[in-house]
PDB file of N, CA and C in Angstrom:
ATOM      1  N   UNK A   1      -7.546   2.246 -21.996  1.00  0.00           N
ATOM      2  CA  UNK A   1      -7.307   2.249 -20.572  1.00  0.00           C
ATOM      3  C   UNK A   1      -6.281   1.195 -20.200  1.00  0.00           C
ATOM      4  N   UNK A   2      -5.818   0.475 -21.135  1.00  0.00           N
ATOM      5  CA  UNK A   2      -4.848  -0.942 -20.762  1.00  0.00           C
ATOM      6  C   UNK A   2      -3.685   0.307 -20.617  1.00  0.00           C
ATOM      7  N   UNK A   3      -2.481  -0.752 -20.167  1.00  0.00           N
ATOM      8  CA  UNK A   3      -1.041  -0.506 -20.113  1.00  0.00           C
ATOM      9  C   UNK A   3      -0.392  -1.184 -21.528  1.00  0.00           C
ATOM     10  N   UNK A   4       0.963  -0.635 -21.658  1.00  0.00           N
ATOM     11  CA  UNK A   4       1.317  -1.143 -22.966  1.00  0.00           C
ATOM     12  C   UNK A   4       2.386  -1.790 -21.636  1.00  0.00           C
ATOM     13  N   UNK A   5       2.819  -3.003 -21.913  1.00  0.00           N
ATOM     14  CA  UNK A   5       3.581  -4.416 -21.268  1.00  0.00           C
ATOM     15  C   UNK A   5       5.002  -4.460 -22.358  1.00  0.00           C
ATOM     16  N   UNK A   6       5.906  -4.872 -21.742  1.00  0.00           N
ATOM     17  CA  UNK A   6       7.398  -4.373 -22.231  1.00  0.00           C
ATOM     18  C   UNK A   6       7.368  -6.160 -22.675  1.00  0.00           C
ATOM     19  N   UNK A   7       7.517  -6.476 -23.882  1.00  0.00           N
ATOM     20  CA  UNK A   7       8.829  -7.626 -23.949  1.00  0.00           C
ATOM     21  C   UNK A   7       9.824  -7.950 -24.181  1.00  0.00           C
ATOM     22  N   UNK A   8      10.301  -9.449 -23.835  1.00  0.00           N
ATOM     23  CA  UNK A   8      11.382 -10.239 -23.164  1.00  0.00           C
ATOM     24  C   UNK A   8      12.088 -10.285 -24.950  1.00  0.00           C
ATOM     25  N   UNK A   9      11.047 -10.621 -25.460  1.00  0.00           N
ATOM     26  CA  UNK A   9      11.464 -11.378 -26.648  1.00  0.00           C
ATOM     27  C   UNK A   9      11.874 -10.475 -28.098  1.00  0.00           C
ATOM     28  N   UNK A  10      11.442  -9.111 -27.747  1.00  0.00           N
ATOM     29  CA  UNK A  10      11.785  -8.024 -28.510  1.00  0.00           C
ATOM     30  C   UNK A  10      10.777  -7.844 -29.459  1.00  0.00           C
ATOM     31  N   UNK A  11       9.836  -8.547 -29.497  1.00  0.00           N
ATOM     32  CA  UNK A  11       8.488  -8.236 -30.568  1.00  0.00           C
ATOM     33  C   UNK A  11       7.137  -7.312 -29.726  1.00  0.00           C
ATOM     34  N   UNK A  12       6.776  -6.741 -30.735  1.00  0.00           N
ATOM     35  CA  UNK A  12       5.580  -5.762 -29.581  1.00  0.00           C
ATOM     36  C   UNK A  12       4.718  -7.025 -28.341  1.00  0.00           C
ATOM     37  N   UNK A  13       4.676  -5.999 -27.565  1.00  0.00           N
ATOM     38  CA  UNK A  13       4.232  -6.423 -26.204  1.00  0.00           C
ATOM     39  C   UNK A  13       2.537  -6.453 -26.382  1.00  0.00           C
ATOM     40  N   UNK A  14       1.829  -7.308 -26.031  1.00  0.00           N
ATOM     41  CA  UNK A  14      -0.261  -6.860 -25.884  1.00  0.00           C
ATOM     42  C   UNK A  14      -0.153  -6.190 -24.930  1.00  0.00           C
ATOM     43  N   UNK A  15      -1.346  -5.534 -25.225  1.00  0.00           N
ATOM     44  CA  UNK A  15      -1.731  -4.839 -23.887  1.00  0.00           C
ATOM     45  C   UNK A  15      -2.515  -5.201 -22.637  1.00  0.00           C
ATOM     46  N   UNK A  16      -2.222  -5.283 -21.476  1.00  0.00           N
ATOM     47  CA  UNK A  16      -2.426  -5.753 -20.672  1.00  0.00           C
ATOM     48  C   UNK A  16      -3.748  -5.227 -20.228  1.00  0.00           C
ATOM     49  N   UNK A  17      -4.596  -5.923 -20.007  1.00  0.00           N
ATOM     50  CA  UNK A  17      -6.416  -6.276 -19.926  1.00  0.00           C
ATOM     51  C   UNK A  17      -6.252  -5.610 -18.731  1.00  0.00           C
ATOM     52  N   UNK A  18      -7.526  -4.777 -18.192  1.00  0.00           N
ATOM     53  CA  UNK A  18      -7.779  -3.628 -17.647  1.00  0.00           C
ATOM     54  C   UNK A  18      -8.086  -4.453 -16.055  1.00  0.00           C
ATOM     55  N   UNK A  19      -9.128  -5.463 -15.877  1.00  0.00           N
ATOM     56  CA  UNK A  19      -8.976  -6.456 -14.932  1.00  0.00           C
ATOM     57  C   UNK A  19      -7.764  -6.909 -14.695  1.00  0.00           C
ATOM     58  N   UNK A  20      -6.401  -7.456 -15.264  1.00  0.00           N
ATOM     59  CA  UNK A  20      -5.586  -7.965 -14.385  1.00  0.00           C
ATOM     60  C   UNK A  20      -4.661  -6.818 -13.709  1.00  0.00           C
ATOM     61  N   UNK A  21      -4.981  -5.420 -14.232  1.00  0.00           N
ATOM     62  CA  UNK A  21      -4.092  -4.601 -13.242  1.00  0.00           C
ATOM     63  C   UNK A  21      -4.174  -4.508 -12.050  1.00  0.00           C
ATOM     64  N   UNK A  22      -3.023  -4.662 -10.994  1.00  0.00           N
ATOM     65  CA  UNK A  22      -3.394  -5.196  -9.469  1.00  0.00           C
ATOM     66  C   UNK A  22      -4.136  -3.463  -8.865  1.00  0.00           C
ATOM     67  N   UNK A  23      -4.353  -2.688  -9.228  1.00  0.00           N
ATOM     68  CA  UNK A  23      -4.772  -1.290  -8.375  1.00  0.00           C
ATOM     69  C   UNK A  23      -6.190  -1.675  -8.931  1.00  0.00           C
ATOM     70  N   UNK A  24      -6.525  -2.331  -9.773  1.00  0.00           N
ATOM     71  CA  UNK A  24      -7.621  -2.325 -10.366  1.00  0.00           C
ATOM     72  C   UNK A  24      -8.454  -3.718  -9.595  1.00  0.00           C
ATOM     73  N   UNK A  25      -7.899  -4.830  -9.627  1.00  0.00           N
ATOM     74  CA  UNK A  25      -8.026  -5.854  -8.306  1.00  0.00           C
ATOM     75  C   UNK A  25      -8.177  -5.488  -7.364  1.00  0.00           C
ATOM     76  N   UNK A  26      -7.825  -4.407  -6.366  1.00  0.00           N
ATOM     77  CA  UNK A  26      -7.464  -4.155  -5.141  1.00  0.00           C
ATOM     78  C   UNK A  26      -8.870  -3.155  -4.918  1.00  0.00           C
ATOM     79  N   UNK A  27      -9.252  -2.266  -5.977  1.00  0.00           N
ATOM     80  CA  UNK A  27     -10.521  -1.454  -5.755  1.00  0.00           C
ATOM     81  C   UNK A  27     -12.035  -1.896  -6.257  1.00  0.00           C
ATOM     82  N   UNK A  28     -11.742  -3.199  -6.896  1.00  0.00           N
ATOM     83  CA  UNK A  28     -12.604  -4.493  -6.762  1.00  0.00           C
ATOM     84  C   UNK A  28     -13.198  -5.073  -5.264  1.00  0.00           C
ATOM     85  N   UNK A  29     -12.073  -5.441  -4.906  1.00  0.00           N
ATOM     86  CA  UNK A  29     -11.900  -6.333  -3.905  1.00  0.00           C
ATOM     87  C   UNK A  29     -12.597  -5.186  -2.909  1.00  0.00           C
ATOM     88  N   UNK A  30     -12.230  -3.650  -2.257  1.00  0.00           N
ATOM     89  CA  UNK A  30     -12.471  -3.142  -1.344  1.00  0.00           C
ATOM     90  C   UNK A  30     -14.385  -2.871  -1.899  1.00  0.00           C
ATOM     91  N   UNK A  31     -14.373  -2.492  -3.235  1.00  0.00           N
ATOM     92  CA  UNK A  31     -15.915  -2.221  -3.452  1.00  0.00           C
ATOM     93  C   UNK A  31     -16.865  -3.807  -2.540  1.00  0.00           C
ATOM     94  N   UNK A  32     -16.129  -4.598  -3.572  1.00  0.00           N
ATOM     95  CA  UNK A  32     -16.889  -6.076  -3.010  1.00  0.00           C
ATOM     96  C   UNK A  32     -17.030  -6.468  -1.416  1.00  0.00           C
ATOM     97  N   UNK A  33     -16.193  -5.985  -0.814  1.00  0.00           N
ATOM     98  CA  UNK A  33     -16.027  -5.892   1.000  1.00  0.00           C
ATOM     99  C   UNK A  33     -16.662  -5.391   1.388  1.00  0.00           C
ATOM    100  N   UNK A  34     -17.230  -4.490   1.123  1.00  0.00           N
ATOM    101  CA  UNK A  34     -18.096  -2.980   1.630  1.00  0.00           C
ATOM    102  C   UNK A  34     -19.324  -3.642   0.959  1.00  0.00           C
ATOM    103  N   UNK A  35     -19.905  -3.952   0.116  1.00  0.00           N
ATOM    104  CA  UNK A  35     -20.873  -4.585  -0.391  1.00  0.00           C
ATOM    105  C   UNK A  35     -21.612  -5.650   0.554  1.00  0.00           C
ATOM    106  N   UNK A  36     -20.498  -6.679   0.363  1.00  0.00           N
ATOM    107  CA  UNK A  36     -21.268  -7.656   1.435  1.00  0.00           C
ATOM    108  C   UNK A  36     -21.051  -7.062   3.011  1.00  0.00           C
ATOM    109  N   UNK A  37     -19.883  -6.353   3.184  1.00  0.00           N
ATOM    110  CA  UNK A  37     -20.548  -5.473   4.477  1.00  0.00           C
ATOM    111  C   UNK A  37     -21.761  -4.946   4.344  1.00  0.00           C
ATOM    112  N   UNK A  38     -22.332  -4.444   3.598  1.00  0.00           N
ATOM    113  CA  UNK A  38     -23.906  -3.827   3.978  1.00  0.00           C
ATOM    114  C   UNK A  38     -25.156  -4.500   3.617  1.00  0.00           C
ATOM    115  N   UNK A  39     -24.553  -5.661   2.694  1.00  0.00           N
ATOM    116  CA  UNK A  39     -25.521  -6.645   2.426  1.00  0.00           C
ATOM    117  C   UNK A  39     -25.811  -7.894   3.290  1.00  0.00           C
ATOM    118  N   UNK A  40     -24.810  -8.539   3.652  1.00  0.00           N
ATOM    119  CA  UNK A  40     -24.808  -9.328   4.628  1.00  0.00           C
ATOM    120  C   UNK A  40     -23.830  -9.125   5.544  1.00  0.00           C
ATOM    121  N   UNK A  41     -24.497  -8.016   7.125  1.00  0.00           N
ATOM    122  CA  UNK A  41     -23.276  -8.065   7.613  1.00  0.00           C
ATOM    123  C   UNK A  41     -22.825  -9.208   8.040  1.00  0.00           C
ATOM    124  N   UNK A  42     -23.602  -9.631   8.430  1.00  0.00           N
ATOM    125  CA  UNK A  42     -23.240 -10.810   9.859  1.00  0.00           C
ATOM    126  C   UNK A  42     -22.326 -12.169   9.258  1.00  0.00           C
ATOM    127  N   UNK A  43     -22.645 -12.296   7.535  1.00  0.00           N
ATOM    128  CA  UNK A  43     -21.499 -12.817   6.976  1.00  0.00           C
ATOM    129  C   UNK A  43     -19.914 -12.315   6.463  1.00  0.00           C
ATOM    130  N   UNK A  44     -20.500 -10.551   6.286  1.00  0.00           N
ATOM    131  CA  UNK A  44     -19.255  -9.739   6.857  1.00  0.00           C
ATOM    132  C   UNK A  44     -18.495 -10.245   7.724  1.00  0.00           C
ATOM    133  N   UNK A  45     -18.891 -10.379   8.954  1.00  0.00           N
ATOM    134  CA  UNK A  45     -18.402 -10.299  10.578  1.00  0.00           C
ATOM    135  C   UNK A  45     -18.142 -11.857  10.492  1.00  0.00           C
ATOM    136  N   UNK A  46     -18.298 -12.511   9.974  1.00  0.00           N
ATOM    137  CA  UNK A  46     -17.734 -13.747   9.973  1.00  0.00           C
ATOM    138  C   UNK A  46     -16.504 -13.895   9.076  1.00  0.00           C
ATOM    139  N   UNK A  47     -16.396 -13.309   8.341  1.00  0.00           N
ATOM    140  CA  UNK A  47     -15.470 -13.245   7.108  1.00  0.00           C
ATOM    141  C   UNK A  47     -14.107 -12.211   8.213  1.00  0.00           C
ATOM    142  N   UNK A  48     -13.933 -11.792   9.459  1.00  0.00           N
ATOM    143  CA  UNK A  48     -13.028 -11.490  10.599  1.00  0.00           C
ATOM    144  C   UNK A  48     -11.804 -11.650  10.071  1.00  0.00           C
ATOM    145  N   UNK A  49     -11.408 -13.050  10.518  1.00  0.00           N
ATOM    146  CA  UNK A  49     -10.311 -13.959  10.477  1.00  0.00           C
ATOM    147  C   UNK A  49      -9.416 -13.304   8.664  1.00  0.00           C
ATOM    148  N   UNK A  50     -10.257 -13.331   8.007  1.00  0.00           N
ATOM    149  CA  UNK A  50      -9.026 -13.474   6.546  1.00  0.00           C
ATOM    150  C   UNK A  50      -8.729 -11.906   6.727  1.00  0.00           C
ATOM    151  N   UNK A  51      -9.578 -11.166   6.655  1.00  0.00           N
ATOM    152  CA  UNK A  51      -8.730  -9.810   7.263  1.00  0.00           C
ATOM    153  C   UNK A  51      -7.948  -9.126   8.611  1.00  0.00           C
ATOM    154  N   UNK A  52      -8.266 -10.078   9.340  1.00  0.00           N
ATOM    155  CA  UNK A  52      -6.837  -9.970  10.025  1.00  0.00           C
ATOM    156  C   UNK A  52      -5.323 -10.708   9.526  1.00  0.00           C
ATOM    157  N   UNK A  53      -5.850 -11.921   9.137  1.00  0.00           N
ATOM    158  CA  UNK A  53      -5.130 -12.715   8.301  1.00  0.00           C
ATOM    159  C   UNK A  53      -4.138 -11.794   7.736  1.00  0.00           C
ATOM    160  N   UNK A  54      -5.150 -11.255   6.024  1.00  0.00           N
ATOM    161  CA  UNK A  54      -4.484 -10.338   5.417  1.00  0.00           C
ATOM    162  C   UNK A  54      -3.573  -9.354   6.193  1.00  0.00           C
ATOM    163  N   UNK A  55      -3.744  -8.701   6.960  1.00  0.00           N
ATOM    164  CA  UNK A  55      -2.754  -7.821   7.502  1.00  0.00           C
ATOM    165  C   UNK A  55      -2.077  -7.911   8.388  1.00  0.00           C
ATOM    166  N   UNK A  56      -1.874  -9.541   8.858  1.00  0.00           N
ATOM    167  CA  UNK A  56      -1.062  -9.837   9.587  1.00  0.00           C
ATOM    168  C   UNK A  56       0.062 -10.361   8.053  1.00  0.00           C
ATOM    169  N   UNK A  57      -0.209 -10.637   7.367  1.00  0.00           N
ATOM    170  CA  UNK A  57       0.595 -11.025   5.940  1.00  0.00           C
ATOM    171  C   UNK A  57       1.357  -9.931   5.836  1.00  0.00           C
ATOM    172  N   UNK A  58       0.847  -8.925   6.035  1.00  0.00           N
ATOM    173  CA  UNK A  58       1.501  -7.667   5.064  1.00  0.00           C
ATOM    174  C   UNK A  58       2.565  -6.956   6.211  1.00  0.00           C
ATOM    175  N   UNK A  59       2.135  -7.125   7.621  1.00  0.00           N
ATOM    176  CA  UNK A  59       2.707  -6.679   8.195  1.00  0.00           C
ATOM    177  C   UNK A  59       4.356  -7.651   8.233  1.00  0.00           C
ATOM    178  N   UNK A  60       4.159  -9.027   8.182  1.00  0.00           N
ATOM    179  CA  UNK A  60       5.427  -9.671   8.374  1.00  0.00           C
ATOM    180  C   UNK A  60       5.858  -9.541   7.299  1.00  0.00           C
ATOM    181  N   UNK A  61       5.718  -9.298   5.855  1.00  0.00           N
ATOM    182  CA  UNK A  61       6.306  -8.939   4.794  1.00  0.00           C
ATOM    183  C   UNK A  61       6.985  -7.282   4.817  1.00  0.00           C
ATOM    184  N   UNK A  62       6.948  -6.268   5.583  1.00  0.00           N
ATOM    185  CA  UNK A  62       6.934  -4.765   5.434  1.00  0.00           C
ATOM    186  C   UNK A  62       8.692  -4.778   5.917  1.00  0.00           C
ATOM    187  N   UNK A  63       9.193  -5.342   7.079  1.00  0.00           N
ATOM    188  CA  UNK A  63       9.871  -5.551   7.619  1.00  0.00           C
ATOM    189  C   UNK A  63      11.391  -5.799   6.481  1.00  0.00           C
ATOM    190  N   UNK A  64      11.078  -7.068   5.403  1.00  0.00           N
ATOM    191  CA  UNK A  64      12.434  -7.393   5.221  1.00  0.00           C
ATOM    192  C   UNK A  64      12.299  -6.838   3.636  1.00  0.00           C
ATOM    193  N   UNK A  65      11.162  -6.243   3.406  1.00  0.00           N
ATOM    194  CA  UNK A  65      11.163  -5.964   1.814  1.00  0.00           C
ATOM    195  C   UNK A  65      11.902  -3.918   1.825  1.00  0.00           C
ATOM    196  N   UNK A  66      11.949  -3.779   3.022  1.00  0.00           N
ATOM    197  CA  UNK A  66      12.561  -2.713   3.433  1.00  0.00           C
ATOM    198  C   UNK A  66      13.709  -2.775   3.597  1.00  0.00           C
ATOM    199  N   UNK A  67      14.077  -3.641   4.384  1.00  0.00           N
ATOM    200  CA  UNK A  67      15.592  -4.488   4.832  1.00  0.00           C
ATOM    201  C   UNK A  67      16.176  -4.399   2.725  1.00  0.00           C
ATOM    202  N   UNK A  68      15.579  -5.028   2.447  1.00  0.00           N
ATOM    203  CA  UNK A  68      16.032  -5.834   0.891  1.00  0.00           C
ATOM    204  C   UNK A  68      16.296  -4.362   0.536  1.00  0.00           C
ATOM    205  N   UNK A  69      15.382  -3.904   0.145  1.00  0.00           N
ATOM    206  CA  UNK A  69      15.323  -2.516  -0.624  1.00  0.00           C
ATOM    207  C   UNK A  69      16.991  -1.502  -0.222  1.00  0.00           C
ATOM    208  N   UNK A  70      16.848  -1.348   1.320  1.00  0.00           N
ATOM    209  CA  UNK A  70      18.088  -0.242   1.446  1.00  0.00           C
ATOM    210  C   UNK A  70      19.298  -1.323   1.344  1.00  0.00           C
ATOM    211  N   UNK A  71      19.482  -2.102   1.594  1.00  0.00           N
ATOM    212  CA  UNK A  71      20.966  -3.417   1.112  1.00  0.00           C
ATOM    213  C   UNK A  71      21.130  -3.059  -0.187  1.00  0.00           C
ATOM    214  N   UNK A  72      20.239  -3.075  -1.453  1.00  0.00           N
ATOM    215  CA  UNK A  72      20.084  -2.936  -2.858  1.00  0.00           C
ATOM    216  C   UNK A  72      20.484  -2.047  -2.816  1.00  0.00           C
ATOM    217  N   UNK A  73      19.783  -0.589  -2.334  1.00  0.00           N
ATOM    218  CA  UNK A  73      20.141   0.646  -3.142  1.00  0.00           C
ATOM    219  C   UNK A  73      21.600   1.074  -2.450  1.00  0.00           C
ATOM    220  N   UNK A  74      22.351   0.377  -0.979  1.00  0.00           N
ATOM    221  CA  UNK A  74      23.426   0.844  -0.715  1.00  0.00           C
ATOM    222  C   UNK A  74      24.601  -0.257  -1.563  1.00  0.00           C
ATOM    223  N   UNK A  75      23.871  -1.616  -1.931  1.00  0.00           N
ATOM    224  CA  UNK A  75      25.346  -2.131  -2.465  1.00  0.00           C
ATOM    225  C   UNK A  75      24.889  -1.670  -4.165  1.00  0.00           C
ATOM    226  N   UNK A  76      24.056  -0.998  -4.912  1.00  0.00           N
ATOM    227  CA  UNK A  76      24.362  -0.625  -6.030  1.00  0.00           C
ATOM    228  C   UNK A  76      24.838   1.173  -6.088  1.00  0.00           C
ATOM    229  N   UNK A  77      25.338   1.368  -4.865  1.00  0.00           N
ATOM    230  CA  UNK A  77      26.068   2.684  -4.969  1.00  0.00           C
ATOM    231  C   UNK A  77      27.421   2.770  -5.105  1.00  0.00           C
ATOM    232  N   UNK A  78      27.610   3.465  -6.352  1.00  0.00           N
ATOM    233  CA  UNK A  78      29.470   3.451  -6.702  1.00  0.00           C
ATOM    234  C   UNK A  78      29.989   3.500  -5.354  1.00  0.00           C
ATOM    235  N   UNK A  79      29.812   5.363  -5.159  1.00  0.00           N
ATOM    236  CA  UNK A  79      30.321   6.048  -4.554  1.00  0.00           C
ATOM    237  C   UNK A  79      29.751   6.538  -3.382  1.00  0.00           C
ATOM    238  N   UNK A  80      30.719   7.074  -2.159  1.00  0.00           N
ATOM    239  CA  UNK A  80      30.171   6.861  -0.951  1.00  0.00           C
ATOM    240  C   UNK A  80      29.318   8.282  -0.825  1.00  0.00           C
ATOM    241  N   UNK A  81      29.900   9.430  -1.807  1.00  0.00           N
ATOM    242  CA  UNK A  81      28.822  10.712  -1.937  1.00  0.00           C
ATOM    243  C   UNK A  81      27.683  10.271  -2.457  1.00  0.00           C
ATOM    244  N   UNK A  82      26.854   9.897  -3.582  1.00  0.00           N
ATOM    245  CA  UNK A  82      25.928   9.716  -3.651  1.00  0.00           C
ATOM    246  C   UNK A  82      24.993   8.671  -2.877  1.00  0.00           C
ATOM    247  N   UNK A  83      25.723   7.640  -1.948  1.00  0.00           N
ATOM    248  CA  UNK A  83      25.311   6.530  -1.122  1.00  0.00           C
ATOM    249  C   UNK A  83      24.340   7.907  -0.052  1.00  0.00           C
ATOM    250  N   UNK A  84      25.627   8.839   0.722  1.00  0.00           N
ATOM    251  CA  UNK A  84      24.979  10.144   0.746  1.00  0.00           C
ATOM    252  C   UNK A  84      23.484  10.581   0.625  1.00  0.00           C
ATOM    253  N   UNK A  85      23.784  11.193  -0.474  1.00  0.00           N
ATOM    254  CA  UNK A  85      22.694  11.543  -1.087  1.00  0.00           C
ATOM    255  C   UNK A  85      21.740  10.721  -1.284  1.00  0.00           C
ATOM    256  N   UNK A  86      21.173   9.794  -0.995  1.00  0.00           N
ATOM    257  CA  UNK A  86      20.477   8.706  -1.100  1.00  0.00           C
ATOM    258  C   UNK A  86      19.924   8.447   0.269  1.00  0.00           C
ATOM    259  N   UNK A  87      20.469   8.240   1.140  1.00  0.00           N
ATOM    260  CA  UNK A  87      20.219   8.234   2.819  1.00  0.00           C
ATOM    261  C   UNK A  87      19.446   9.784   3.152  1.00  0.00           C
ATOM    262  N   UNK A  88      19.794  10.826   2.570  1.00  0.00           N
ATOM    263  CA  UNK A  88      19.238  12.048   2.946  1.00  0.00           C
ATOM    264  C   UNK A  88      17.752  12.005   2.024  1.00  0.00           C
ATOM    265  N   UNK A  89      17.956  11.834   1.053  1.00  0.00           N
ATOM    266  CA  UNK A  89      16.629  11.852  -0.007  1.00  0.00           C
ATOM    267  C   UNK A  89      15.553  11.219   0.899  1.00  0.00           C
ATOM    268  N   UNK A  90      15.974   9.892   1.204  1.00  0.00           N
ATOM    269  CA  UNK A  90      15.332   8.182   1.544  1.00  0.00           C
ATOM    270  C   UNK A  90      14.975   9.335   2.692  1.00  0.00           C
ATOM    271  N   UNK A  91      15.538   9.619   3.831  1.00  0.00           N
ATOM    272  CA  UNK A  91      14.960  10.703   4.921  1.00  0.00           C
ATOM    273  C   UNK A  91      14.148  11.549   5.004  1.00  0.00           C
ATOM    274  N   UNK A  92      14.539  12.407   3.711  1.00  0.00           N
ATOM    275  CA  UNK A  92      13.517  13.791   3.657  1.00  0.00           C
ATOM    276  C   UNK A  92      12.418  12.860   3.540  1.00  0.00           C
ATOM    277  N   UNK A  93      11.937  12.078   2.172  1.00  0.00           N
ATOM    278  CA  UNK A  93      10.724  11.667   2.018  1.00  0.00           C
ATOM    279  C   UNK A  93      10.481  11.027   2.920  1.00  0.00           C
ATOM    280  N   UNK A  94      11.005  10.144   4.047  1.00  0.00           N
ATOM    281  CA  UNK A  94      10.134   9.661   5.210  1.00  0.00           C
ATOM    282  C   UNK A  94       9.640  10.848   6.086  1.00  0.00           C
ATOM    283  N   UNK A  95      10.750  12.020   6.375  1.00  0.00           N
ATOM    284  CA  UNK A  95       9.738  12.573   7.005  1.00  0.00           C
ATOM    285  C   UNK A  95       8.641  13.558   6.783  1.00  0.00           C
ATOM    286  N   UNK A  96       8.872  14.087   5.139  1.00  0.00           N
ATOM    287  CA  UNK A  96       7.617  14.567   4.967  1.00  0.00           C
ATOM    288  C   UNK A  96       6.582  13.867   4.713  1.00  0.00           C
ATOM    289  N   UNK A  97       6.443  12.734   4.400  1.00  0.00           N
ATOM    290  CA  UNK A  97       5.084  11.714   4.100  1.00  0.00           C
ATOM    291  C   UNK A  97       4.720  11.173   5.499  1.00  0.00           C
ATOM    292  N   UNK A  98       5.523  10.901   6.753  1.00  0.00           N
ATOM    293  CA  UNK A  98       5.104  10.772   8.170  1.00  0.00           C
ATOM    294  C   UNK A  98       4.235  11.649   8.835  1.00  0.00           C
ATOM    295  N   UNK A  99       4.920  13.317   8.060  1.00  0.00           N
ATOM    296  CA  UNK A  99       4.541  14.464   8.657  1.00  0.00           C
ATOM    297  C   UNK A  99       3.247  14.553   7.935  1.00  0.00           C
ATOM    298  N   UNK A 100       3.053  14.248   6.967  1.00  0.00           N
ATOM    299  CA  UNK A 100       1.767  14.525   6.090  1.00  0.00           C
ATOM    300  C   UNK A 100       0.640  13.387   6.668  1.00  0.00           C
ATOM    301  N   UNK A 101       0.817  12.134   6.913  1.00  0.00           N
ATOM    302  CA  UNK A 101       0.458  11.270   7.433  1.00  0.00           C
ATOM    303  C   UNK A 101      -0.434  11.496   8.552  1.00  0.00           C
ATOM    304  N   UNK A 102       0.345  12.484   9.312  1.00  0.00           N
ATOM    305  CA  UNK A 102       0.029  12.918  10.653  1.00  0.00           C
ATOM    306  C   UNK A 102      -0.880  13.839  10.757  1.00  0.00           C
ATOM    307  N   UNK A 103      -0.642  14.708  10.273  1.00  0.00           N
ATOM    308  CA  UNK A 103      -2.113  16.158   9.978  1.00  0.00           C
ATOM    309  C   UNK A 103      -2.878  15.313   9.296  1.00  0.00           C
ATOM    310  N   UNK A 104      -2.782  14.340   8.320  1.00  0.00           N
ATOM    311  CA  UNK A 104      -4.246  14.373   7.585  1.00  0.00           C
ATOM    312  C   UNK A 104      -5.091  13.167   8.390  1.00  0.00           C
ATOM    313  N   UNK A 105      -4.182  12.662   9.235  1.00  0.00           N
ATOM    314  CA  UNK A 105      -4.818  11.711  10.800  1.00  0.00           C
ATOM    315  C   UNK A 105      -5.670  12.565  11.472  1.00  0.00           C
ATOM    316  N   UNK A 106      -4.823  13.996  11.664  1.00  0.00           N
ATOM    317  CA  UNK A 106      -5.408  14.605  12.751  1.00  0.00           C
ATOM    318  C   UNK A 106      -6.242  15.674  12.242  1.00  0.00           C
ATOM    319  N   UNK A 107      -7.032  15.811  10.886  1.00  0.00           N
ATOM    320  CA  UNK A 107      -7.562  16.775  10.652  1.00  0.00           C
ATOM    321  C   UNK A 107      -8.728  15.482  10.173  1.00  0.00           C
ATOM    322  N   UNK A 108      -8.654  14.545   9.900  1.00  0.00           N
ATOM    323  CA  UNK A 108     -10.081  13.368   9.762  1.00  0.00           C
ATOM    324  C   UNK A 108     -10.287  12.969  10.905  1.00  0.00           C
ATOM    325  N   UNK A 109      -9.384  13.091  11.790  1.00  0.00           N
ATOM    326  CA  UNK A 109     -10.248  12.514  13.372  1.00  0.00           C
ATOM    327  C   UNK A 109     -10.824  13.826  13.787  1.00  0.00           C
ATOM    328  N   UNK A 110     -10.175  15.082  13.789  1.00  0.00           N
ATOM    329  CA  UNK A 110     -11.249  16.109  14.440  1.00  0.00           C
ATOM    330  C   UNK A 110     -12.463  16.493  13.754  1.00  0.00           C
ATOM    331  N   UNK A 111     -12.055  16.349  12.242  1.00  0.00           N
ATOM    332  CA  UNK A 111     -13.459  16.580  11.269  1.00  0.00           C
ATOM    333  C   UNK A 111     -14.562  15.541  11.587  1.00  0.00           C
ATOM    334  N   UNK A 112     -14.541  13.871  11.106  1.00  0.00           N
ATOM    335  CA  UNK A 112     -15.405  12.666  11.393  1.00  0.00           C
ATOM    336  C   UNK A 112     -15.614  12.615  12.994  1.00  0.00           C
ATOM    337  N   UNK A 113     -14.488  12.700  14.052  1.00  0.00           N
ATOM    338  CA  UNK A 113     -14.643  12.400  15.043  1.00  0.00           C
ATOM    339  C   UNK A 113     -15.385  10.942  15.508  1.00  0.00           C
ATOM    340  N   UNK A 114     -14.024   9.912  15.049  1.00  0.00           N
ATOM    341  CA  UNK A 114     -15.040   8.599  15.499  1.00  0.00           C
ATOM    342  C   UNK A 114     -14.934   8.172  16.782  1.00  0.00           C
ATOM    343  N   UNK A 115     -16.046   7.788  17.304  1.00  0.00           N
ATOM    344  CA  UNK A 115     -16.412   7.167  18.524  1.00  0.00           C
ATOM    345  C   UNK A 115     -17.569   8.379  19.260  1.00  0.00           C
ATOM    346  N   UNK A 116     -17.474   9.391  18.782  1.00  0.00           N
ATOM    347  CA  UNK A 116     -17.944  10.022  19.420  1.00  0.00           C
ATOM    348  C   UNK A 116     -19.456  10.068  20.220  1.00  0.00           C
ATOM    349  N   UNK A 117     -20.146   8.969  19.454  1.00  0.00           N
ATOM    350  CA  UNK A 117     -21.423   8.795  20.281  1.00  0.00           C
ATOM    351  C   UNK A 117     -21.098   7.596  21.030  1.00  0.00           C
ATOM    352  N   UNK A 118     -20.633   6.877  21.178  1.00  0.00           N
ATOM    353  CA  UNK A 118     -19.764   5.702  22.366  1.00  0.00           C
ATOM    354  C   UNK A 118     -20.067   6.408  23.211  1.00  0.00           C
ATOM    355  N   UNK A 119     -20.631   5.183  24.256  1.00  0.00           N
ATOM    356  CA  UNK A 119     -20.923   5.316  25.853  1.00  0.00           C
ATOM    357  C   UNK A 119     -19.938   4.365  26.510  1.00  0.00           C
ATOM    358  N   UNK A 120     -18.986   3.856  26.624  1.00  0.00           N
ATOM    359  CA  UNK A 120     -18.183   3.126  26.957  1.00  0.00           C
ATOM    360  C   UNK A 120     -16.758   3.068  27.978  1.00  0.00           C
TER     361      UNK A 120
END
């Protein structure tokens, strides 16, 4: 289940331990959240702050790692046709993954329907 890890030095690479893969951290971390959410909420609900935290992090990072990204892929373009082709690609896939984004918003809010017992 490891990854095989590329090296620097030209001799075989180890394989990289099944814990430090970050998708593998990340579905740790959400099991463990949800855990002490149902185990202790109320230390849940105190624990607030680092998850807003967290996604106030990610949100001021989204901004220039996007910025970085299209600067890169337009100053490593020879030519101004494939620069082209690159702006249209970069497009289509925003708008079919927006568009996909969007139905599967709007087919889990009409299916779950949250709030719906709210008196408010």
């Amino acid at each position: 289940m490891g990854a095989v890890a590329t090296s620097h030095a030209g001799g075989p690479a180890k394989p990289q331990r099944w814990w430090r893969m970050l998708y593998v951290q990340v579905l740790i971390g959400i099991v463990a959240g949800a855990l002490v959410g149902a185990i202790w909420p109320d230390f849940g609900a105190s624990l607030e702050w680092l998850g807003l935290a967290f996604v106030n992090l990610v949100k001021m990072i989204i901004a220039p790692v996007i910025f970085l990204t299209l600067v890169t892929g337009i100053a490593g373009a020879r030519e101004l046709g494939s620069l082209g082709r690159v702006v249209l690609k970069a497009l289509g896939y925003f708008l079919f993954f927006s568009t996909l984004a969007l139905i599967l918003g709007l087919v889990v809010a009409h299916v779950v329907q949250p709030g719906a017992g709210m008196h408010i």
